[in-house]
PDB file of N, CA and C in Angstrom:
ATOM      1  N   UNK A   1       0.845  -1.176   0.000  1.00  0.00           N
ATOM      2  CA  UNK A   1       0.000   0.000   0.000  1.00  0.00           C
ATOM      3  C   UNK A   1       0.893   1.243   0.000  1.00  0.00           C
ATOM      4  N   UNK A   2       0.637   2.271  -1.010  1.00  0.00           N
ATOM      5  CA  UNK A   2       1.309   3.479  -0.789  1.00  0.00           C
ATOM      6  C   UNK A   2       1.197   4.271   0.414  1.00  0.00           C
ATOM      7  N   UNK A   3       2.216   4.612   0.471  1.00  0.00           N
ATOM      8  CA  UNK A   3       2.302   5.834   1.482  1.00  0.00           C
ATOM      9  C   UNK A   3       1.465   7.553   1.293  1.00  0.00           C
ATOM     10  N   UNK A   4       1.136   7.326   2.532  1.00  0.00           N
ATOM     11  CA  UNK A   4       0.258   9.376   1.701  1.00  0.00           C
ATOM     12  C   UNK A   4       0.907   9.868   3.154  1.00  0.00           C
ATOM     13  N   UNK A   5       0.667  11.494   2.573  1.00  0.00           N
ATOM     14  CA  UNK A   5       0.831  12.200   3.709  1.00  0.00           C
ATOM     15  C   UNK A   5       2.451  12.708   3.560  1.00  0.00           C
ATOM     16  N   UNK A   6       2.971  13.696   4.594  1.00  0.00           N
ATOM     17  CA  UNK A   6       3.999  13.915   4.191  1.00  0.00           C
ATOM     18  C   UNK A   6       5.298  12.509   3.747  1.00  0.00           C
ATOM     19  N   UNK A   7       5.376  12.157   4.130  1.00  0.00           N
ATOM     20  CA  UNK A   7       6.649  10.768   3.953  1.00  0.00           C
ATOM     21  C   UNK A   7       6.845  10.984   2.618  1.00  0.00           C
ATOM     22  N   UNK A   8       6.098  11.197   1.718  1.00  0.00           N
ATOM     23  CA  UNK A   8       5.949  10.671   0.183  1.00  0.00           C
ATOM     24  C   UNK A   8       5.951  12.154  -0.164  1.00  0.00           C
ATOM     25  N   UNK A   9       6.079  13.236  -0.355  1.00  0.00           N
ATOM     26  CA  UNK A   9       5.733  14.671  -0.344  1.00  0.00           C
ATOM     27  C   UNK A   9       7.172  15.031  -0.933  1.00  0.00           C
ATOM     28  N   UNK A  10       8.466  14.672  -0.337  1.00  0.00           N
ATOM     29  CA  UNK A  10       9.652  15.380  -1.089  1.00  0.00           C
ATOM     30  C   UNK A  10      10.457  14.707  -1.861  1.00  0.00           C
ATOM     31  N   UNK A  11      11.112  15.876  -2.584  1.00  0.00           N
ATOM     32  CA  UNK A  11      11.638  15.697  -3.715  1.00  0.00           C
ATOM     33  C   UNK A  11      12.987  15.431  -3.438  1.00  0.00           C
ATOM     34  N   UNK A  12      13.576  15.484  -5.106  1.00  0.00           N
ATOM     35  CA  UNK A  12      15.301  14.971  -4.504  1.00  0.00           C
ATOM     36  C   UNK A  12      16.050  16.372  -4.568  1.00  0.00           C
ATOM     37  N   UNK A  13      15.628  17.887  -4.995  1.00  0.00           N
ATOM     38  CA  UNK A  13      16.125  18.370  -5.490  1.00  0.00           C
ATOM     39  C   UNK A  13      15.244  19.430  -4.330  1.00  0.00           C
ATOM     40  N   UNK A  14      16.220  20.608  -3.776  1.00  0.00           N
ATOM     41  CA  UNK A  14      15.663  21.449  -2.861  1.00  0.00           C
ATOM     42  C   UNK A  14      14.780  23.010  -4.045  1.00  0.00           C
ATOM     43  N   UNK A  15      14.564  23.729  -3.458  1.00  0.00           N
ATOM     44  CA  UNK A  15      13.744  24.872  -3.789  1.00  0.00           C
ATOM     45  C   UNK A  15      14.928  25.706  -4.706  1.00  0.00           C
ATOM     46  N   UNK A  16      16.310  25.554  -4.196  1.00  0.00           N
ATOM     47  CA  UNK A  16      17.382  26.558  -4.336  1.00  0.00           C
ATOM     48  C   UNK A  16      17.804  25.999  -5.523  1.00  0.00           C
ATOM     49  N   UNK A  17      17.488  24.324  -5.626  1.00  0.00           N
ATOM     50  CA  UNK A  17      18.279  23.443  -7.064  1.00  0.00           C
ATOM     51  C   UNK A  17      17.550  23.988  -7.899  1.00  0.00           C
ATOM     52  N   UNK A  18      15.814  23.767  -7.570  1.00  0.00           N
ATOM     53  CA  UNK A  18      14.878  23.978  -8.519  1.00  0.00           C
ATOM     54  C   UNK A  18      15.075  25.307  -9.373  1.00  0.00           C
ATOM     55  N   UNK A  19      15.045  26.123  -8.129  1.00  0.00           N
ATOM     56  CA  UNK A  19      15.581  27.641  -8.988  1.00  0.00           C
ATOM     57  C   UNK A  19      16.410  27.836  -9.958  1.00  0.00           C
ATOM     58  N   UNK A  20      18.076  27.062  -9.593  1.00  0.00           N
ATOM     59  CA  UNK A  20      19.178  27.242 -10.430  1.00  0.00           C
ATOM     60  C   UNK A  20      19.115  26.325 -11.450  1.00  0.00           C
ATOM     61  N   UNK A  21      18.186  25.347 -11.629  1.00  0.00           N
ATOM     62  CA  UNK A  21      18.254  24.674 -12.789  1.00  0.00           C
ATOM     63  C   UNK A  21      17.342  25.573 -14.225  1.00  0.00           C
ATOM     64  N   UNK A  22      16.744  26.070 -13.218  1.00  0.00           N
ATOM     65  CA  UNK A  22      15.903  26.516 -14.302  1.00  0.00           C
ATOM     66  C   UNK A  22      16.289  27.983 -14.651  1.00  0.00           C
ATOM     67  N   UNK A  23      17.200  28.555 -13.708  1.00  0.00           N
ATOM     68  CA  UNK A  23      17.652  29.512 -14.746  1.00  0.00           C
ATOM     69  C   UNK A  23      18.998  29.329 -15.513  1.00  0.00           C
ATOM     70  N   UNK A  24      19.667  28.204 -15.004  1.00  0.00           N
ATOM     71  CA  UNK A  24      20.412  27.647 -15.943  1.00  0.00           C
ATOM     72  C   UNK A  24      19.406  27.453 -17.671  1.00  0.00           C
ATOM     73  N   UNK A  25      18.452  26.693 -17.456  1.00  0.00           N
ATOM     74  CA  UNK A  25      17.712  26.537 -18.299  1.00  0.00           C
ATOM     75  C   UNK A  25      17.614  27.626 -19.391  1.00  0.00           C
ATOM     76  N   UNK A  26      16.672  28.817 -18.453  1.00  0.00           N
ATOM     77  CA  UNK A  26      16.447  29.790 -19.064  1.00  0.00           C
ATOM     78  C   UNK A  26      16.819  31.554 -18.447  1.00  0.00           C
ATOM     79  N   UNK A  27      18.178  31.449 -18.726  1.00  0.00           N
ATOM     80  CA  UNK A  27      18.514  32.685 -17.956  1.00  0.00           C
ATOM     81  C   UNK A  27      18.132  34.261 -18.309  1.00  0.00           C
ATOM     82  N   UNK A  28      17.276  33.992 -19.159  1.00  0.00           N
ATOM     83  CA  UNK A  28      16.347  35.592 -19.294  1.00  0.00           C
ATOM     84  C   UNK A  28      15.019  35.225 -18.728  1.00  0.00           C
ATOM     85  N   UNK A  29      14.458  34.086 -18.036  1.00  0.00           N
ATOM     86  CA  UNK A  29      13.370  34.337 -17.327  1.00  0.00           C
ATOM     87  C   UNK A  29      12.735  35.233 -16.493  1.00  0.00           C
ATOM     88  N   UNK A  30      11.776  35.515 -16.315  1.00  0.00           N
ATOM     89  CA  UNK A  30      10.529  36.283 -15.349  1.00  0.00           C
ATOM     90  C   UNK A  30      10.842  35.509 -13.978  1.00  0.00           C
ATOM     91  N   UNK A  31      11.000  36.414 -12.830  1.00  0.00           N
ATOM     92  CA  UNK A  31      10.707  36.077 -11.801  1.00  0.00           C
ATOM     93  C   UNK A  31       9.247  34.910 -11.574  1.00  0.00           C
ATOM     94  N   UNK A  32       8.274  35.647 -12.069  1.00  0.00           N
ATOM     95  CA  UNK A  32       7.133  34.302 -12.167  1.00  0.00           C
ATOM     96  C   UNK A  32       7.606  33.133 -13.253  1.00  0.00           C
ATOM     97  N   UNK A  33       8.564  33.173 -14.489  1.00  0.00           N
ATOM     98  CA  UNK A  33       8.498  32.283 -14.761  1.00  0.00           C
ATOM     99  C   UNK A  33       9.635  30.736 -13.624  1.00  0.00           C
ATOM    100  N   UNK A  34      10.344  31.783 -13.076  1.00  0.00           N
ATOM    101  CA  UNK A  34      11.643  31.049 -12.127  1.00  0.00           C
ATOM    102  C   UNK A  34      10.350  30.407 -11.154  1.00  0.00           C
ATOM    103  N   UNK A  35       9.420  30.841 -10.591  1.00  0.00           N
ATOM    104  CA  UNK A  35       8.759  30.405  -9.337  1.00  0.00           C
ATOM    105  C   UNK A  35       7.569  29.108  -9.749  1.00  0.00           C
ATOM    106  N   UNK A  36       7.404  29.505 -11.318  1.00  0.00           N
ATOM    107  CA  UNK A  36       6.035  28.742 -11.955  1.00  0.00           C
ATOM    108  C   UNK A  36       7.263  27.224 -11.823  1.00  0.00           C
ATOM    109  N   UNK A  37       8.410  26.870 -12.421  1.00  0.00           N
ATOM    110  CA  UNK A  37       8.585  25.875 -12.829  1.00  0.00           C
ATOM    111  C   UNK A  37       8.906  24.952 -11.609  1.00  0.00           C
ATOM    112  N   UNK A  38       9.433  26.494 -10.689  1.00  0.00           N
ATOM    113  CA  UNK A  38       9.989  25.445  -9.110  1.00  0.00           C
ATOM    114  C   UNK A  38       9.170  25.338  -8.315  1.00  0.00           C
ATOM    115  N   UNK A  39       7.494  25.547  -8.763  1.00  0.00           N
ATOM    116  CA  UNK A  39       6.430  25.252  -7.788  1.00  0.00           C
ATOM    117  C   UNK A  39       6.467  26.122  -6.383  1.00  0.00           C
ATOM    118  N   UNK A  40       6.950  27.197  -6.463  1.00  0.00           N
ATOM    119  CA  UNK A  40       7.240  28.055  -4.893  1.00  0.00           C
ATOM    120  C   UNK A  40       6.458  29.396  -5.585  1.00  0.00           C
ATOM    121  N   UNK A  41       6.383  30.475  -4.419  1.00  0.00           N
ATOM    122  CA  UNK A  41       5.668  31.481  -4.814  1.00  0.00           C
ATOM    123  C   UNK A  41       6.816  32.293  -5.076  1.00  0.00           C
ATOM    124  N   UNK A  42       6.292  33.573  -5.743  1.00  0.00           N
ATOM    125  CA  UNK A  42       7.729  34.708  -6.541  1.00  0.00           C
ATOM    126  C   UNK A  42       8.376  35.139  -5.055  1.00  0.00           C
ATOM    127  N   UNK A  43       7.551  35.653  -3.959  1.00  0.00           N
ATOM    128  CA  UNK A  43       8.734  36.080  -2.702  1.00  0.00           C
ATOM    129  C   UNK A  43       9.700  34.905  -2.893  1.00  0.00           C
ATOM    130  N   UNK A  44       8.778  33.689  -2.261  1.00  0.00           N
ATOM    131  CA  UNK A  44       9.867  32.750  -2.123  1.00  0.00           C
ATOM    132  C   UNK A  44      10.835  32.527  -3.304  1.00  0.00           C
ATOM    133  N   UNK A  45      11.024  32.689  -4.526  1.00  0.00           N
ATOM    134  CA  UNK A  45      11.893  32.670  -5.843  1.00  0.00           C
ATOM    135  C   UNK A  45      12.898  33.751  -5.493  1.00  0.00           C
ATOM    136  N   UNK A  46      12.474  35.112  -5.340  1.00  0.00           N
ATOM    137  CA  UNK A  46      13.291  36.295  -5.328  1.00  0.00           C
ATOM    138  C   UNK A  46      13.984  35.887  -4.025  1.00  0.00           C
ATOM    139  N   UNK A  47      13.765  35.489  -3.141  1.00  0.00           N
ATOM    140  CA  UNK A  47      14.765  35.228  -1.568  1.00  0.00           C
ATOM    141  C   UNK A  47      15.991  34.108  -1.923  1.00  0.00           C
ATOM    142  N   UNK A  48      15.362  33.274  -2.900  1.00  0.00           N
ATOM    143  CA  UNK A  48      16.253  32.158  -3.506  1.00  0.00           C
ATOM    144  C   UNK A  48      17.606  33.007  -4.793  1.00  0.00           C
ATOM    145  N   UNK A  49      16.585  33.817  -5.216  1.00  0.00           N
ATOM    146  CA  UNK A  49      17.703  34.384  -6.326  1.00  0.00           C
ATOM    147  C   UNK A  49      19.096  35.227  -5.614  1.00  0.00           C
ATOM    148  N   UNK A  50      18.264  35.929  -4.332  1.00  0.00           N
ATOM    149  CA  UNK A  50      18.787  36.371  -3.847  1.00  0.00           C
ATOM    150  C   UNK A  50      20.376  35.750  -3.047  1.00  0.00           C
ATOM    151  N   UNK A  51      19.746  34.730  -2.349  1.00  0.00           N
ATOM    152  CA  UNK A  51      20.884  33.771  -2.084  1.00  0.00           C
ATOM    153  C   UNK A  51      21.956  33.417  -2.516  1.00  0.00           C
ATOM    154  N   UNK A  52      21.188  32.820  -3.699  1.00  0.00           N
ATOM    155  CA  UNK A  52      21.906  32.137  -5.146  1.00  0.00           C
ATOM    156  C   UNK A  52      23.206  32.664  -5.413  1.00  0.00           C
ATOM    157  N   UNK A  53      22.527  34.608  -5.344  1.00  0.00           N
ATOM    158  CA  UNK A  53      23.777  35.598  -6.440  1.00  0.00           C
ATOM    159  C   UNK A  53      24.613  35.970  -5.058  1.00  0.00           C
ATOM    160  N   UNK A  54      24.312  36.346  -3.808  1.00  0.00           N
ATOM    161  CA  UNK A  54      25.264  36.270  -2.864  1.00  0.00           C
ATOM    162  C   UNK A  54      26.054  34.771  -2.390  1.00  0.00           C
ATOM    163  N   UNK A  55      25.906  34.088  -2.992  1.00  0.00           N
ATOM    164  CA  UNK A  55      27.034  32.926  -2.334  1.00  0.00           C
ATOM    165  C   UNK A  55      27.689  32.862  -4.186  1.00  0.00           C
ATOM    166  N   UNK A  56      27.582  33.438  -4.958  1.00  0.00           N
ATOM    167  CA  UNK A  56      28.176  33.459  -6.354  1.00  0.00           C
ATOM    168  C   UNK A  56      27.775  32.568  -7.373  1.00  0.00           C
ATOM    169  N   UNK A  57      26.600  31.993  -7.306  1.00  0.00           N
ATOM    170  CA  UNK A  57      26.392  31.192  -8.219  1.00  0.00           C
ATOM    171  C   UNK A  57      25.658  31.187  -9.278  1.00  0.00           C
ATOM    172  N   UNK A  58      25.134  32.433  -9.096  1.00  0.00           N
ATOM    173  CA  UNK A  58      24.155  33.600 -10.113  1.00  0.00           C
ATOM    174  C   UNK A  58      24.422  35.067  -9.547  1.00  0.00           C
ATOM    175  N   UNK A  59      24.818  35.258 -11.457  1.00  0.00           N
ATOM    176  CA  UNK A  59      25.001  37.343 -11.600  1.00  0.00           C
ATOM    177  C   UNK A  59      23.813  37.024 -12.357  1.00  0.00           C
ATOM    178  N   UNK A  60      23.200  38.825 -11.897  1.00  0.00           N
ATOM    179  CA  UNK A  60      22.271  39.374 -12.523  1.00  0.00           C
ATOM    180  C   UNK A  60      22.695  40.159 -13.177  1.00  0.00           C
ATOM    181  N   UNK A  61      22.200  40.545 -14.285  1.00  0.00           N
ATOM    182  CA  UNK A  61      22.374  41.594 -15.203  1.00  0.00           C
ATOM    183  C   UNK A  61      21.201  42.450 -16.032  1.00  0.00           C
ATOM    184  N   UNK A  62      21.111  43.690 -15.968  1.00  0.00           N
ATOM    185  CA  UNK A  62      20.058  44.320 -16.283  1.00  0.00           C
ATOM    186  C   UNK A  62      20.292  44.533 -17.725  1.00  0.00           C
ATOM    187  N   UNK A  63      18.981  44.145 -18.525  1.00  0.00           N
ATOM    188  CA  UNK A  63      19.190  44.064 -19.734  1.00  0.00           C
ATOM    189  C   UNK A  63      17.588  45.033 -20.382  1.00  0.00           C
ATOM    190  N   UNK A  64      17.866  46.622 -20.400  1.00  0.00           N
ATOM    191  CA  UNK A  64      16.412  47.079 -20.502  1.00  0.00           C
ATOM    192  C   UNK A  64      15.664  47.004 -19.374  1.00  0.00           C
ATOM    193  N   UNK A  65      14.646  46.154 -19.911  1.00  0.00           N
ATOM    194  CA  UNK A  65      13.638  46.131 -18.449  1.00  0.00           C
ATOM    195  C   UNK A  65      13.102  45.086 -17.622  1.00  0.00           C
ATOM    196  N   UNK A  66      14.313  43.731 -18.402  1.00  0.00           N
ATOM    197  CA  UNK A  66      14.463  42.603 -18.065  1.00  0.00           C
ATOM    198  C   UNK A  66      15.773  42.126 -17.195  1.00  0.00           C
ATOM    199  N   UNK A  67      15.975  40.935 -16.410  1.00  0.00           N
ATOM    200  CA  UNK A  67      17.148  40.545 -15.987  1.00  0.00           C
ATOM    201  C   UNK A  67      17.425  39.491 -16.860  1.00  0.00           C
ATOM    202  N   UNK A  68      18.936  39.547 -16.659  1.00  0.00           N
ATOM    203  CA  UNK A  68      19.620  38.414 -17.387  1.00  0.00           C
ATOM    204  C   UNK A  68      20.733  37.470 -16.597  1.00  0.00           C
ATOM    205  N   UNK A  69      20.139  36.296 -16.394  1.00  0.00           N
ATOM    206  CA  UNK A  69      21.348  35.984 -15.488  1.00  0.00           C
ATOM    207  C   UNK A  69      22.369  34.910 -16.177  1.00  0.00           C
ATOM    208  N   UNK A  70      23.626  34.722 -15.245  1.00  0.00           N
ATOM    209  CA  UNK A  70      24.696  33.792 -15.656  1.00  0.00           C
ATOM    210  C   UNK A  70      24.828  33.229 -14.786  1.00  0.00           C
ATOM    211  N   UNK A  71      25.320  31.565 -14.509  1.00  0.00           N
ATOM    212  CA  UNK A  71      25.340  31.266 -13.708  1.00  0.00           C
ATOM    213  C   UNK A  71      26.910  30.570 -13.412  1.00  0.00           C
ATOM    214  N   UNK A  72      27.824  30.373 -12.875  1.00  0.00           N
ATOM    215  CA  UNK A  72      29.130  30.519 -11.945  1.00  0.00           C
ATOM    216  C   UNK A  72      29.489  28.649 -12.077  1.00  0.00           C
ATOM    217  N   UNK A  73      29.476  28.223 -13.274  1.00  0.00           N
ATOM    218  CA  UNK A  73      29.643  26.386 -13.515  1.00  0.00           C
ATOM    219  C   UNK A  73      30.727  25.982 -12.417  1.00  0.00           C
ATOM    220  N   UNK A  74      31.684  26.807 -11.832  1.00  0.00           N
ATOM    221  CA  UNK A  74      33.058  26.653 -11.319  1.00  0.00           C
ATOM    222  C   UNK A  74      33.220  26.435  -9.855  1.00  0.00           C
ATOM    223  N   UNK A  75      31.480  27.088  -9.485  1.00  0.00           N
ATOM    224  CA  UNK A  75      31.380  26.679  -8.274  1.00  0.00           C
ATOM    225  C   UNK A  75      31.073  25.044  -7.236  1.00  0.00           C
ATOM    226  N   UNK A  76      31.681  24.855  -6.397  1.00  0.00           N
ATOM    227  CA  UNK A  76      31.595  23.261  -5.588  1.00  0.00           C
ATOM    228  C   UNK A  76      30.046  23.225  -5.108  1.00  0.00           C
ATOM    229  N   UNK A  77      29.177  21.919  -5.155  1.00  0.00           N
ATOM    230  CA  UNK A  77      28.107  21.978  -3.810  1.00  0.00           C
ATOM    231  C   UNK A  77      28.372  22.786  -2.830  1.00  0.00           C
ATOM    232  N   UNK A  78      27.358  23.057  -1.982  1.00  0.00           N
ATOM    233  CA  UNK A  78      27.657  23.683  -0.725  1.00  0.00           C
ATOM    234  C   UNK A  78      27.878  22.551   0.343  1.00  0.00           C
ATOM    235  N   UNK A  79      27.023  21.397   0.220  1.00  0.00           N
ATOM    236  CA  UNK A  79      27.000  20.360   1.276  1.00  0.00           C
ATOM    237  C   UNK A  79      28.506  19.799   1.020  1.00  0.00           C
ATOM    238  N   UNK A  80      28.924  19.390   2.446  1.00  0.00           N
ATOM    239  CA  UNK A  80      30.370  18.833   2.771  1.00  0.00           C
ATOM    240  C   UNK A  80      30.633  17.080   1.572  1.00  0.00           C
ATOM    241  N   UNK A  81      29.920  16.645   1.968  1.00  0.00           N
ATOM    242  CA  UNK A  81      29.678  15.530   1.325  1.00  0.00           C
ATOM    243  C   UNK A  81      29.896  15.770  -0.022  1.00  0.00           C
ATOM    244  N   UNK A  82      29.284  16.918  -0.778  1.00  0.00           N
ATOM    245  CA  UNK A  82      29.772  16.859  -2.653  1.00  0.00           C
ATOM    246  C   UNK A  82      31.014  18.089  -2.783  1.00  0.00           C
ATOM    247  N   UNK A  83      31.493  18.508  -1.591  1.00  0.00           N
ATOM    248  CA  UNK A  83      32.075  19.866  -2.014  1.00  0.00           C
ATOM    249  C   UNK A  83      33.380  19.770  -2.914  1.00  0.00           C
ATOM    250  N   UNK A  84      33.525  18.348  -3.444  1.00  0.00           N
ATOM    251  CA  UNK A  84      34.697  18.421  -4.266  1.00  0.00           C
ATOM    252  C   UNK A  84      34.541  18.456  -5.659  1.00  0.00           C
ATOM    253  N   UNK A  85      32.594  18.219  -6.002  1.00  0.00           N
ATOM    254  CA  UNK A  85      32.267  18.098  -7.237  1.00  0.00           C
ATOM    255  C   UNK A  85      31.689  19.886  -7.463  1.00  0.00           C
ATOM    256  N   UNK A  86      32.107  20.140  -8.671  1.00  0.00           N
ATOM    257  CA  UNK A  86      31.623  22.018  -9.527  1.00  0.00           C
ATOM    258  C   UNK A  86      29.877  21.159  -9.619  1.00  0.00           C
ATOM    259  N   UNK A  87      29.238  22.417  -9.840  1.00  0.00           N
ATOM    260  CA  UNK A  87      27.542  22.241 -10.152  1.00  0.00           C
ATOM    261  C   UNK A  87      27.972  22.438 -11.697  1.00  0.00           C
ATOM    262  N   UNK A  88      28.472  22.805 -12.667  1.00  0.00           N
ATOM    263  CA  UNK A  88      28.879  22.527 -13.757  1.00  0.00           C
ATOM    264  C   UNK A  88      27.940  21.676 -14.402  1.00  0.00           C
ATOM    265  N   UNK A  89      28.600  19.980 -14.366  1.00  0.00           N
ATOM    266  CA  UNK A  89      27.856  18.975 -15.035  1.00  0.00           C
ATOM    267  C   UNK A  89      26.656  18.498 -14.519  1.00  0.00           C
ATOM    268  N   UNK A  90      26.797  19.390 -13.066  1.00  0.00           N
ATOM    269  CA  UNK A  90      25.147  18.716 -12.646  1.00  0.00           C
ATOM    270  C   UNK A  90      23.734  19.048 -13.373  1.00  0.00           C
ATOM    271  N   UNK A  91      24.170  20.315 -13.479  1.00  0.00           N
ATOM    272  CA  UNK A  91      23.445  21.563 -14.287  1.00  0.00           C
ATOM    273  C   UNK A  91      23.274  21.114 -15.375  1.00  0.00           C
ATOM    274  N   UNK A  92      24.597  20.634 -16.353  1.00  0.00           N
ATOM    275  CA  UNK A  92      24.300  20.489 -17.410  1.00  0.00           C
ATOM    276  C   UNK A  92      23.425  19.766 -17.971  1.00  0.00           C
ATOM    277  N   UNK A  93      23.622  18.345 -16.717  1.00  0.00           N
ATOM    278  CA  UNK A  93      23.094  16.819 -17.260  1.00  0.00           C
ATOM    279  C   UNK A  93      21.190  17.692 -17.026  1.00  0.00           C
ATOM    280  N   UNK A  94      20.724  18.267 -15.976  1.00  0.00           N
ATOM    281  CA  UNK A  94      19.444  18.571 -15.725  1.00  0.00           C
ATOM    282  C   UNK A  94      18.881  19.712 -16.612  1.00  0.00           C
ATOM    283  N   UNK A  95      20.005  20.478 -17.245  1.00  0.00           N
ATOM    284  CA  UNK A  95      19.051  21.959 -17.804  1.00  0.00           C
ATOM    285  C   UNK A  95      19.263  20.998 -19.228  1.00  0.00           C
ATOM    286  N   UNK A  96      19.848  20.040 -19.696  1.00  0.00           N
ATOM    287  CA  UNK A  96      20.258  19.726 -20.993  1.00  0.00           C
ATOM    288  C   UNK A  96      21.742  20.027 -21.956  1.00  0.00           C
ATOM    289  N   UNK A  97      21.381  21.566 -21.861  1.00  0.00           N
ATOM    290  CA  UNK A  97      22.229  22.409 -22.660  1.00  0.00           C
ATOM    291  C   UNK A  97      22.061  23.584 -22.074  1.00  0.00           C
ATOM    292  N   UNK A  98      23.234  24.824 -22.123  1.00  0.00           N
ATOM    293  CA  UNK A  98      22.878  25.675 -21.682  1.00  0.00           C
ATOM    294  C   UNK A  98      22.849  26.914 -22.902  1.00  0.00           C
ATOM    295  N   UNK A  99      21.390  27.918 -22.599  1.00  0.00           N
ATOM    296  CA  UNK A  99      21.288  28.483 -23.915  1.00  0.00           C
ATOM    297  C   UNK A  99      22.838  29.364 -24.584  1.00  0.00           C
ATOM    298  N   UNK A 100      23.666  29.719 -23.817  1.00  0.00           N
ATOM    299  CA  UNK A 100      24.739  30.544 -24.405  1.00  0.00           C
ATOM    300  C   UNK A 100      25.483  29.599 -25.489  1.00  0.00           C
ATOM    301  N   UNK A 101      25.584  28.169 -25.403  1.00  0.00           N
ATOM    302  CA  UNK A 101      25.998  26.875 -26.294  1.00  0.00           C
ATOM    303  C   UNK A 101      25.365  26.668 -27.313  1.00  0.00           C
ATOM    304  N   UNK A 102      25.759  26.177 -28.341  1.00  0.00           N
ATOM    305  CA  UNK A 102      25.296  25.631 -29.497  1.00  0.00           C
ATOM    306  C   UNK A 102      24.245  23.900 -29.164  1.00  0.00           C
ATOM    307  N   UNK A 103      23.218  23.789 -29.562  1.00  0.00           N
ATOM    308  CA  UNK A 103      22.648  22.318 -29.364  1.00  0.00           C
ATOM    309  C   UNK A 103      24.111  21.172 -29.940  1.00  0.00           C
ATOM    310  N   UNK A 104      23.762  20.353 -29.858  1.00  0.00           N
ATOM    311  CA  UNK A 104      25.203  19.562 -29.987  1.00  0.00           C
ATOM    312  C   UNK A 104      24.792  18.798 -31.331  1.00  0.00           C
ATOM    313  N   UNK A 105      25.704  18.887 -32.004  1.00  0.00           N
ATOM    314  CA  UNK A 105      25.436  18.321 -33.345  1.00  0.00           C
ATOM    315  C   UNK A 105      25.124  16.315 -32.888  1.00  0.00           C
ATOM    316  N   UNK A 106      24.148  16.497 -33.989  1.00  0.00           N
ATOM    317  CA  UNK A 106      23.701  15.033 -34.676  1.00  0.00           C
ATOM    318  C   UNK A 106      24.155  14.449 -35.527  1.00  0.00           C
ATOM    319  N   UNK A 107      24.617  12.694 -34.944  1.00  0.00           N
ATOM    320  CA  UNK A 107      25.472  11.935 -35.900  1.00  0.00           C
ATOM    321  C   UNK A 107      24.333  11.429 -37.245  1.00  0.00           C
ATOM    322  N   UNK A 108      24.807  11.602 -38.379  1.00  0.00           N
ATOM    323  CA  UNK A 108      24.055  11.561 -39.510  1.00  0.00           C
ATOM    324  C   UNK A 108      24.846  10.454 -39.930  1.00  0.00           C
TER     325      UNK A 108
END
């Protein structure tokens, strides 16, 4: 019999992953679009972005009347346990590709 109730409720990936994957994903996103994909509300997104760009792992950049962010591949996990692995390929393997890259050519 399944489990209900919290036990079964979380994910593998925290609020802060959710965020940075997806602006890895899409780094000219909307604050609502950063909060729509990580299921949290926009305060809670903007407190995360906020984080994010003070521990260095997202610059913002004002582009007009939009932000544009980049995100810092060079940086380690924060948890002790991965701090020897960069978020780099983690990112990569979850956002796919990142838009500043070319899609990767197809063997024909």
């Amino acid at each position: 019999m399944a489990q209900t109730g919290r036990r079964d409720a979380w994910t593998l990936l925290t609020s802060h992953g959710h965020v940075l994957v997806e602006i890895a994903r899409n780094p000219d996103a909307r604050m609502r679009e950063l909060s729509a994909a990580a299921g949290i509300t926009e305060r809670a997104t903007a407190a995360i972005v906020a984080d994010l760009e003070a521990a260095g792992y997202v610059t913002r950049r004002r582009v007009g009347r939009r932000n544009h962010y980049s995100v810092n591949l060079d940086l380690p996990f924060r948890h002790s346990a991965q701090g020897d692995l960069r978020v780099g390929p983690f990112l990569e393997l979850l956002a796919e590709r990142f838009p500043d890259q070319p899609p990767p050519k197809k063997d024909v």
